[in-house]
PDB file of N, CA and C in Angstrom:
ATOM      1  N   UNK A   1      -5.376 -13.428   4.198  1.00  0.00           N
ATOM      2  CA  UNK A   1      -4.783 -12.111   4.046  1.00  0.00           C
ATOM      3  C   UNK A   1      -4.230 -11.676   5.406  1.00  0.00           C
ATOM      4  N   UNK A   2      -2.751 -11.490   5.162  1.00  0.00           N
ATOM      5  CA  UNK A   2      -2.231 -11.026   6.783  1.00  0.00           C
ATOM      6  C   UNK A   2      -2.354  -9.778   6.562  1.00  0.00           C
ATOM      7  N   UNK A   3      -2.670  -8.934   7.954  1.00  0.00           N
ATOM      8  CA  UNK A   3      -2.471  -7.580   7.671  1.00  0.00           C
ATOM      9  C   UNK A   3      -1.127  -6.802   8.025  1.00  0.00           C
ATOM     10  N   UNK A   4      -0.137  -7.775   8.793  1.00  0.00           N
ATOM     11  CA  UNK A   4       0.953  -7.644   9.023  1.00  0.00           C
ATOM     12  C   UNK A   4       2.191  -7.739   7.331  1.00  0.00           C
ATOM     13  N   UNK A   5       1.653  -9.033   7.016  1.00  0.00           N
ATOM     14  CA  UNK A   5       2.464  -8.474   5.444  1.00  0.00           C
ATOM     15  C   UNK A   5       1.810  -7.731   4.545  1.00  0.00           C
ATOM     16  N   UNK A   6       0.587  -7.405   4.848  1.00  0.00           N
ATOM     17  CA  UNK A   6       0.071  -6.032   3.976  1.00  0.00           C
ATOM     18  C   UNK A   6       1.359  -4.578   4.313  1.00  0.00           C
ATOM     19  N   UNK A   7       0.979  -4.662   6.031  1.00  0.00           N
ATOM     20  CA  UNK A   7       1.545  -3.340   6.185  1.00  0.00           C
ATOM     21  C   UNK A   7       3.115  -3.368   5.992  1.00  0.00           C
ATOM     22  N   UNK A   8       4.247  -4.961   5.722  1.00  0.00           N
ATOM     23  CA  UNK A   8       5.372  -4.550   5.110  1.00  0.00           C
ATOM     24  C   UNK A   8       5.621  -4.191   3.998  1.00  0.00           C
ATOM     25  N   UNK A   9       4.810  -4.729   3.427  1.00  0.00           N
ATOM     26  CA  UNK A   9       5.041  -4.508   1.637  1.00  0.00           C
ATOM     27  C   UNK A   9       4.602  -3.062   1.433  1.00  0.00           C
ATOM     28  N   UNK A  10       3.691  -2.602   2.191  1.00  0.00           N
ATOM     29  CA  UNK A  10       2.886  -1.116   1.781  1.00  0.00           C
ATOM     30  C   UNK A  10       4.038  -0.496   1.882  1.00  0.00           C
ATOM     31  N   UNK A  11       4.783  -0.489   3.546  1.00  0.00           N
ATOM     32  CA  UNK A  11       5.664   0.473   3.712  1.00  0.00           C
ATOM     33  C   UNK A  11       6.814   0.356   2.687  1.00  0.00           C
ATOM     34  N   UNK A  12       7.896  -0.999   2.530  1.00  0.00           N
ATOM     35  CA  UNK A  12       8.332  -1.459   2.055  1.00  0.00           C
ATOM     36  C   UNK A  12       8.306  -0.557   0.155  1.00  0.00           C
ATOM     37  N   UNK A  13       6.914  -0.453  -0.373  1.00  0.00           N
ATOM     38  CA  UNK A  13       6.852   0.131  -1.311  1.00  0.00           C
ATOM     39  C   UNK A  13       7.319   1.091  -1.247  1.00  0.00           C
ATOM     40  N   UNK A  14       6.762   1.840   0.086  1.00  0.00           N
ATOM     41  CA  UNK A  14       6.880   3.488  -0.189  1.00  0.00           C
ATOM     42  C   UNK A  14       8.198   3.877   0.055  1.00  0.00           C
ATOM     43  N   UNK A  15       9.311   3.016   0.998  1.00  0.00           N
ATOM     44  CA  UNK A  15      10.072   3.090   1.088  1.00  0.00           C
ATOM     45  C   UNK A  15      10.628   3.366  -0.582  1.00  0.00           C
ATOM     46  N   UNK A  16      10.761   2.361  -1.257  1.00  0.00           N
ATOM     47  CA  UNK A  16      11.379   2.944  -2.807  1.00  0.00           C
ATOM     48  C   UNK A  16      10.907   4.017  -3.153  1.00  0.00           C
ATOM     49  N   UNK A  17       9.932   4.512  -2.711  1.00  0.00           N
ATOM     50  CA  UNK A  17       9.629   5.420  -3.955  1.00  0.00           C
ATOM     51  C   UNK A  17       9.899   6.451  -3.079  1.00  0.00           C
ATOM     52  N   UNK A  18      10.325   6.807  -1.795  1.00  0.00           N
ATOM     53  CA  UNK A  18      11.176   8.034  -1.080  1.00  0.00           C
ATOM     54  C   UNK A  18      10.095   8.707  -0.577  1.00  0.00           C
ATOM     55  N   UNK A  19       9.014   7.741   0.475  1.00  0.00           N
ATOM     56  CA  UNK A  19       7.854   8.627   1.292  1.00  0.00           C
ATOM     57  C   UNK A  19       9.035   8.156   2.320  1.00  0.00           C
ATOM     58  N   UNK A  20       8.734   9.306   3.463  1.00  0.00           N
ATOM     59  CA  UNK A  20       9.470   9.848   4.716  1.00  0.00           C
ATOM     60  C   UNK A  20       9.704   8.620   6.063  1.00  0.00           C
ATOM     61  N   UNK A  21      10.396   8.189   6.122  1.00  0.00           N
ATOM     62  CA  UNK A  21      10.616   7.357   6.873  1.00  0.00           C
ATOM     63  C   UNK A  21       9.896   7.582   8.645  1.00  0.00           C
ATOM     64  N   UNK A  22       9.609   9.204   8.590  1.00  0.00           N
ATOM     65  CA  UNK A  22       9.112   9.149  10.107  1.00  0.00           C
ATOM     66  C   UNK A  22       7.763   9.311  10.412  1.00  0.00           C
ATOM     67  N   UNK A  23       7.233   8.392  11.482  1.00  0.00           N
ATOM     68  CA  UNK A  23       5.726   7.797  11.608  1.00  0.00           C
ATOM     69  C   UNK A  23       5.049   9.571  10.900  1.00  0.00           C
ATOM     70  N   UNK A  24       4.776  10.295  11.392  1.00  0.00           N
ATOM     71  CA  UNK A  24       4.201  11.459  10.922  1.00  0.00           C
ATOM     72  C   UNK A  24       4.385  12.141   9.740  1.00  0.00           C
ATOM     73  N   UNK A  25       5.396  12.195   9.239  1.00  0.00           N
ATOM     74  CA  UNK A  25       5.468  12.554   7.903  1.00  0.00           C
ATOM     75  C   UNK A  25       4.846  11.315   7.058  1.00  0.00           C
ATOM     76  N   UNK A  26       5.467  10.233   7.180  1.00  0.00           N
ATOM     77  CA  UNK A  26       4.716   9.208   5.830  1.00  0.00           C
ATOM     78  C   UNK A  26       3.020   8.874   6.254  1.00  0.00           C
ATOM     79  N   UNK A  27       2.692   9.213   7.295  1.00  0.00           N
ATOM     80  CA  UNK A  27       1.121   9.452   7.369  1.00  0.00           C
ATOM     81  C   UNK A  27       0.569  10.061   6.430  1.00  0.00           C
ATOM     82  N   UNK A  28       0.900  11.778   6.755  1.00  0.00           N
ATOM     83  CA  UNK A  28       0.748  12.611   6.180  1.00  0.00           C
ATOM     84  C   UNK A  28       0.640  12.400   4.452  1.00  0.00           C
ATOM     85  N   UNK A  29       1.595  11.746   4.254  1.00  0.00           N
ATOM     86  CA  UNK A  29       1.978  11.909   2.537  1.00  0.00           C
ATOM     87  C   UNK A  29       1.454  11.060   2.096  1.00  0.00           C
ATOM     88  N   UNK A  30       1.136   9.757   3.251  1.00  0.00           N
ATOM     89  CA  UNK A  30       0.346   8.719   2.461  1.00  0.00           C
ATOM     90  C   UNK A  30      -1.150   9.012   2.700  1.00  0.00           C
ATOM     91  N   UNK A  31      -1.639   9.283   3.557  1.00  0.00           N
ATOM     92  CA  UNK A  31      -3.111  10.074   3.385  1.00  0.00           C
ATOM     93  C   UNK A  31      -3.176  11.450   2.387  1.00  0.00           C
ATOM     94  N   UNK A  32      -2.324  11.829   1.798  1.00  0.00           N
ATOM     95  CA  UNK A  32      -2.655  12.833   0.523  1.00  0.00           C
ATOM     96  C   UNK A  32      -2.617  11.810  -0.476  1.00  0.00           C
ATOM     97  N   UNK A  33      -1.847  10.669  -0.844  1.00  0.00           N
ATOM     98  CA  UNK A  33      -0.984  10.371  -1.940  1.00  0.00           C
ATOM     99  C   UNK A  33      -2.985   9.329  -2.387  1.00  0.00           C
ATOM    100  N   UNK A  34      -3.497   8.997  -0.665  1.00  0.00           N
ATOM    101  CA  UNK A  34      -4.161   7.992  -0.815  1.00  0.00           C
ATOM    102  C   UNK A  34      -6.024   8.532  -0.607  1.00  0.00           C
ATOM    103  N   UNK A  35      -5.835   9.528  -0.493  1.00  0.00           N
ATOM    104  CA  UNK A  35      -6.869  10.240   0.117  1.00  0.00           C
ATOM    105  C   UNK A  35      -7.784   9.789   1.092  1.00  0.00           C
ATOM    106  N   UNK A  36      -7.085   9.275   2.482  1.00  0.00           N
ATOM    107  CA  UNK A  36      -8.281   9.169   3.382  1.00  0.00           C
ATOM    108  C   UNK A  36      -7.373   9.809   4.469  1.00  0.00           C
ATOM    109  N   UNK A  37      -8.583   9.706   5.346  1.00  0.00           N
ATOM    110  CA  UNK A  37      -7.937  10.458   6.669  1.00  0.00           C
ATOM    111  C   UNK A  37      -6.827   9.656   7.171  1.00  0.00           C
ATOM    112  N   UNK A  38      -6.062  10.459   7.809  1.00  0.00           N
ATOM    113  CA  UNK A  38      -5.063  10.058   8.677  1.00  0.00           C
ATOM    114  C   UNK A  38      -5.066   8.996   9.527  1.00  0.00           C
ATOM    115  N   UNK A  39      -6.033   8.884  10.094  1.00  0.00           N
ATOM    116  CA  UNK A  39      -6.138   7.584  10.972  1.00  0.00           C
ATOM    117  C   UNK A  39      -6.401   6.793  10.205  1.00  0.00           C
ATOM    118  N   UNK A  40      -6.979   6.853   9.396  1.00  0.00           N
ATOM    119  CA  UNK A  40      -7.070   5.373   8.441  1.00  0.00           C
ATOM    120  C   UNK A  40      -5.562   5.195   7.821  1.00  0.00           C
ATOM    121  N   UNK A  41      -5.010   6.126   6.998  1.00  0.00           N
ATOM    122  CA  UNK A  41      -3.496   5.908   6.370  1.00  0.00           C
ATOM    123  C   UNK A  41      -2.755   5.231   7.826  1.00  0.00           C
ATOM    124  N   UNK A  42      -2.474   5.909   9.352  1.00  0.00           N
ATOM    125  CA  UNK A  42      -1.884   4.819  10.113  1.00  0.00           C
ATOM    126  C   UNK A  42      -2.307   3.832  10.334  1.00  0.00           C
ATOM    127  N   UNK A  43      -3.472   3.581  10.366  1.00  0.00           N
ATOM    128  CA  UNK A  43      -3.973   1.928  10.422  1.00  0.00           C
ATOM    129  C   UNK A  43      -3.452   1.035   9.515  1.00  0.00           C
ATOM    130  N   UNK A  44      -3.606   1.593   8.084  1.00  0.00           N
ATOM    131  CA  UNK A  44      -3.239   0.658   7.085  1.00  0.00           C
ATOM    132  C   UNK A  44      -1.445   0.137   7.297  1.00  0.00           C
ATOM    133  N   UNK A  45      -1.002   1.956   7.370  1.00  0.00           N
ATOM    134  CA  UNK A  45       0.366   1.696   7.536  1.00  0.00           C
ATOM    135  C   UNK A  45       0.675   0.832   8.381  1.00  0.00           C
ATOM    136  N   UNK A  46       0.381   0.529  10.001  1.00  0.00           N
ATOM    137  CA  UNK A  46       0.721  -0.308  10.650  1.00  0.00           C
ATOM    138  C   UNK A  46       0.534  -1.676  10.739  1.00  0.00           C
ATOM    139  N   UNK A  47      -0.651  -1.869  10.095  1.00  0.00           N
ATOM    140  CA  UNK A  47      -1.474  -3.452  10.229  1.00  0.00           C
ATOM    141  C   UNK A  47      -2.167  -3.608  10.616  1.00  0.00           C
ATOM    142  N   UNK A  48      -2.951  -2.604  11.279  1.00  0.00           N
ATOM    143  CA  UNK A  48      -4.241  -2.774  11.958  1.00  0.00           C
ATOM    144  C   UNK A  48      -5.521  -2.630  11.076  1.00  0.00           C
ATOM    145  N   UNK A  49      -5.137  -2.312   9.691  1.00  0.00           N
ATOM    146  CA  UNK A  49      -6.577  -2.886   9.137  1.00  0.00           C
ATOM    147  C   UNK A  49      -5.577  -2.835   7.828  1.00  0.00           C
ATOM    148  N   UNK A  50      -6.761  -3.072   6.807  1.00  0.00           N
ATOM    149  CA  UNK A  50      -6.654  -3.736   5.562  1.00  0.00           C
ATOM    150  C   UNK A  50      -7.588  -2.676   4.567  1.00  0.00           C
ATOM    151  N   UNK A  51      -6.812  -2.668   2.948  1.00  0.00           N
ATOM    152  CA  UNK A  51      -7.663  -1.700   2.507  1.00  0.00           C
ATOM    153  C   UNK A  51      -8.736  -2.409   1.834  1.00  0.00           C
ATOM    154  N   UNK A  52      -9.810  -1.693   1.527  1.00  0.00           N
ATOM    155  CA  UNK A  52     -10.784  -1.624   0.314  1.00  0.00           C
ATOM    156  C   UNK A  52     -10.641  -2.079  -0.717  1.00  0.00           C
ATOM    157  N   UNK A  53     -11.483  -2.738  -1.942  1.00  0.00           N
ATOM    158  CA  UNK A  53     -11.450  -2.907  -2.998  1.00  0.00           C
ATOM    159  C   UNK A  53     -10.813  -1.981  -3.636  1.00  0.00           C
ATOM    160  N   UNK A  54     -11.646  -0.759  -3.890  1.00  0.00           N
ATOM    161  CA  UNK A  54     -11.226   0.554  -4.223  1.00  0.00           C
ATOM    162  C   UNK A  54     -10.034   0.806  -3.919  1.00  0.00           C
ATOM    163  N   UNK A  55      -9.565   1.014  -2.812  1.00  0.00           N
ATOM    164  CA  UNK A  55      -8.131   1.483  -2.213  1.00  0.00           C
ATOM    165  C   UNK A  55      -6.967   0.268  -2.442  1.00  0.00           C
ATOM    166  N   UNK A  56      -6.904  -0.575  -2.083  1.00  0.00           N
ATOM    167  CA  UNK A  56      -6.227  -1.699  -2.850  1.00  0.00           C
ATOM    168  C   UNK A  56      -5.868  -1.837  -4.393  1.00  0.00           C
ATOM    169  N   UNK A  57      -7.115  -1.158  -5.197  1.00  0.00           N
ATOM    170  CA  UNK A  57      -6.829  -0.806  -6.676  1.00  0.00           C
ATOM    171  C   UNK A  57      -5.808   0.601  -7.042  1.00  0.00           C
ATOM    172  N   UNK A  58      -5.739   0.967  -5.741  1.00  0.00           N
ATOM    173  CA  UNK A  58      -5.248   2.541  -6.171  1.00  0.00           C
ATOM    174  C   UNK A  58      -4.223   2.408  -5.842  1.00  0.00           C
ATOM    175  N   UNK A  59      -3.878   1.691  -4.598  1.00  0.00           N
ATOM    176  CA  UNK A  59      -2.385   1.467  -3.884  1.00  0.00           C
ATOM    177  C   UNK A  59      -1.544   0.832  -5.025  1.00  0.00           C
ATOM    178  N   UNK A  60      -2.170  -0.406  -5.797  1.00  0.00           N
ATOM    179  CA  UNK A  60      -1.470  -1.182  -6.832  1.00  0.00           C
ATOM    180  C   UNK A  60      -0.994  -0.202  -7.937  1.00  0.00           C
ATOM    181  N   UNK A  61      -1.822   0.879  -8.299  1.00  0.00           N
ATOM    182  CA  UNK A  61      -1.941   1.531  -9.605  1.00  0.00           C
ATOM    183  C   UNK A  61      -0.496   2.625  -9.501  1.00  0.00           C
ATOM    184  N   UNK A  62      -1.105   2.868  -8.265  1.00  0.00           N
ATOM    185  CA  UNK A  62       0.177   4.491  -7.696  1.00  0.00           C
ATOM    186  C   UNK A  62       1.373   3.292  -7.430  1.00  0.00           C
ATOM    187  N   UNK A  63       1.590   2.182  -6.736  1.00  0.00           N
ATOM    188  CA  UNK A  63       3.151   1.858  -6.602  1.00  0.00           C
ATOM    189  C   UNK A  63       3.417   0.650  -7.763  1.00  0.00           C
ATOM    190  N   UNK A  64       2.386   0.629  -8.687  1.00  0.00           N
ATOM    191  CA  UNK A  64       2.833  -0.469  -9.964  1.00  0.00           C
ATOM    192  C   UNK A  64       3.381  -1.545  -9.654  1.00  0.00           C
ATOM    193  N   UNK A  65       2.415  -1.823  -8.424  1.00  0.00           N
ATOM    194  CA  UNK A  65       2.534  -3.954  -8.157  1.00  0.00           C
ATOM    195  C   UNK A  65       1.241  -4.348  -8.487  1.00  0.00           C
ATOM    196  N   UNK A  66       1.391  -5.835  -8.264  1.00  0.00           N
ATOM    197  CA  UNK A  66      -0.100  -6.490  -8.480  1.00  0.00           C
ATOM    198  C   UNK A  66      -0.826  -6.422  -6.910  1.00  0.00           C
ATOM    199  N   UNK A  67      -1.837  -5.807  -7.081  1.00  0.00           N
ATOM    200  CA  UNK A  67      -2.570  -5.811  -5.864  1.00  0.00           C
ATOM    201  C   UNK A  67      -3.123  -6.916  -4.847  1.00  0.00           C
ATOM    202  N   UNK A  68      -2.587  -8.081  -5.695  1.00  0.00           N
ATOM    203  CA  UNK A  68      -3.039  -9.476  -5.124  1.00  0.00           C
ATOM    204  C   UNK A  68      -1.828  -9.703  -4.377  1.00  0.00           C
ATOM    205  N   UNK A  69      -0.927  -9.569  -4.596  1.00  0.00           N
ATOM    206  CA  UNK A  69       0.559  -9.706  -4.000  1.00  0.00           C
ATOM    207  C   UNK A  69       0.560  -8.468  -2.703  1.00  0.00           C
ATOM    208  N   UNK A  70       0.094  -7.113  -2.899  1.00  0.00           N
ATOM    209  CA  UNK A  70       0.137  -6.393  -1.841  1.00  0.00           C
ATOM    210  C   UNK A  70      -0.481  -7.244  -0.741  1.00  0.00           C
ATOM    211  N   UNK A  71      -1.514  -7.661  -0.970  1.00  0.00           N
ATOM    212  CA  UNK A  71      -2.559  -7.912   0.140  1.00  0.00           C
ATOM    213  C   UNK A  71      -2.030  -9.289   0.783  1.00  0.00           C
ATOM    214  N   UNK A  72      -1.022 -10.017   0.084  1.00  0.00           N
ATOM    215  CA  UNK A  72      -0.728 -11.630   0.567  1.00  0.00           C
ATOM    216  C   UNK A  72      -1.532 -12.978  -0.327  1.00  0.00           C
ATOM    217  N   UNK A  73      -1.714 -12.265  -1.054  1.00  0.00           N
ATOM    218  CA  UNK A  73      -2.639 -13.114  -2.308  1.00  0.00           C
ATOM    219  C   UNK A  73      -2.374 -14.292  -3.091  1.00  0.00           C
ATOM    220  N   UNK A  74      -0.972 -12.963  -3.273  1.00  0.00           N
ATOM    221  CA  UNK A  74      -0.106 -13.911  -4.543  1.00  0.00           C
ATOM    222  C   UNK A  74       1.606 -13.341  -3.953  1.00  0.00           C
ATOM    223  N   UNK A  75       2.048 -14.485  -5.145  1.00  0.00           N
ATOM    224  CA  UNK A  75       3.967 -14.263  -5.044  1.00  0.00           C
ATOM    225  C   UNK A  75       4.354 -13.173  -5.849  1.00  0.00           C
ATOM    226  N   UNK A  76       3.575 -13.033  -7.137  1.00  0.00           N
ATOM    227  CA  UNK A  76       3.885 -12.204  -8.166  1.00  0.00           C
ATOM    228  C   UNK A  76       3.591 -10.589  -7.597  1.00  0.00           C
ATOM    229  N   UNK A  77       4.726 -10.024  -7.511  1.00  0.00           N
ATOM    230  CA  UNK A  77       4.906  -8.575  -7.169  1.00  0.00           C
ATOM    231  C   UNK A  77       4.548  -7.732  -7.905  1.00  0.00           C
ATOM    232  N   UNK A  78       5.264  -7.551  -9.711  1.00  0.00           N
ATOM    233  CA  UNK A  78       4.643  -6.834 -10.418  1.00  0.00           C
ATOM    234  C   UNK A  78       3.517  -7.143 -11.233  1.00  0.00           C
ATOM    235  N   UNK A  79       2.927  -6.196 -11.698  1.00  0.00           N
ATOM    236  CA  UNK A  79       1.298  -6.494 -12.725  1.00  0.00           C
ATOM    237  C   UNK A  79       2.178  -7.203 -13.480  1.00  0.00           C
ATOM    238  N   UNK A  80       0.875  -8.139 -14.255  1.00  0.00           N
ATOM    239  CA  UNK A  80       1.390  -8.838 -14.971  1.00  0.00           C
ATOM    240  C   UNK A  80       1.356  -7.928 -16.388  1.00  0.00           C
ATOM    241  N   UNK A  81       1.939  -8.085 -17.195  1.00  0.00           N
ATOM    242  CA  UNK A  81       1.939  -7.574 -18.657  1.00  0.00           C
ATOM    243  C   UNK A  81       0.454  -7.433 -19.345  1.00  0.00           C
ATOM    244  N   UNK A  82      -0.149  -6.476 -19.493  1.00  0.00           N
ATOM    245  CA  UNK A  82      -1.174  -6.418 -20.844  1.00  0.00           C
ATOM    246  C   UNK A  82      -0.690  -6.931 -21.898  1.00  0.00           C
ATOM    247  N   UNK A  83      -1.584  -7.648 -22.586  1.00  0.00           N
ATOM    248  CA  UNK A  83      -1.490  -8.247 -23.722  1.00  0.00           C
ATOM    249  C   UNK A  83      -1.693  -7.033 -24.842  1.00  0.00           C
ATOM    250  N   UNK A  84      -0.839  -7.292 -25.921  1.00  0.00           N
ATOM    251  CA  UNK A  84      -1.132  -6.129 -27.221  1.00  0.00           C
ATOM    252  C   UNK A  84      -1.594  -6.466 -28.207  1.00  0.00           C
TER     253      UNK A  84
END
């Protein structure tokens, strides 16, 4: 698990979905969006650490990729399909 392609793809996500391109604002929005403190949201954001089970499940859920792919896991970007 790199934490360097963690933190492109994270940003990379949020980029689509229109969080703030400047270091302090997308902190901000990603520590509400993610609920931890701020210093943890820049850590993650930058690469200096890696999330949680928990938080890794939430990051996948809120930007609708596969969480194995956030982390460097896998190739496959989106969840895969539920079966009906």
């Amino acid at each position: 698990m790199s934490n360097k392609l963690f933190s492109e793809r994270l940003n990379k996500e949020l980029d689509d979905i229109g969080v703030p391109l400047l270091v302090n604002e997308r902190v901000d929005v990603f520590a509400k969006l993610t609920n931890v403190p701020k210093f943890k949201a820049e850590a993650l954001l930058s690469g200096t650490a890696l999330p949680d089970a928990d938080l890794l499940a939430l990051l996948a859920n809120e930007l609708e990729v596969n969480g194995e792919w956030l982390v460097g896991k896998s190739d496959q970007r989106l969840k895969k399909p539920r079966d009906s």
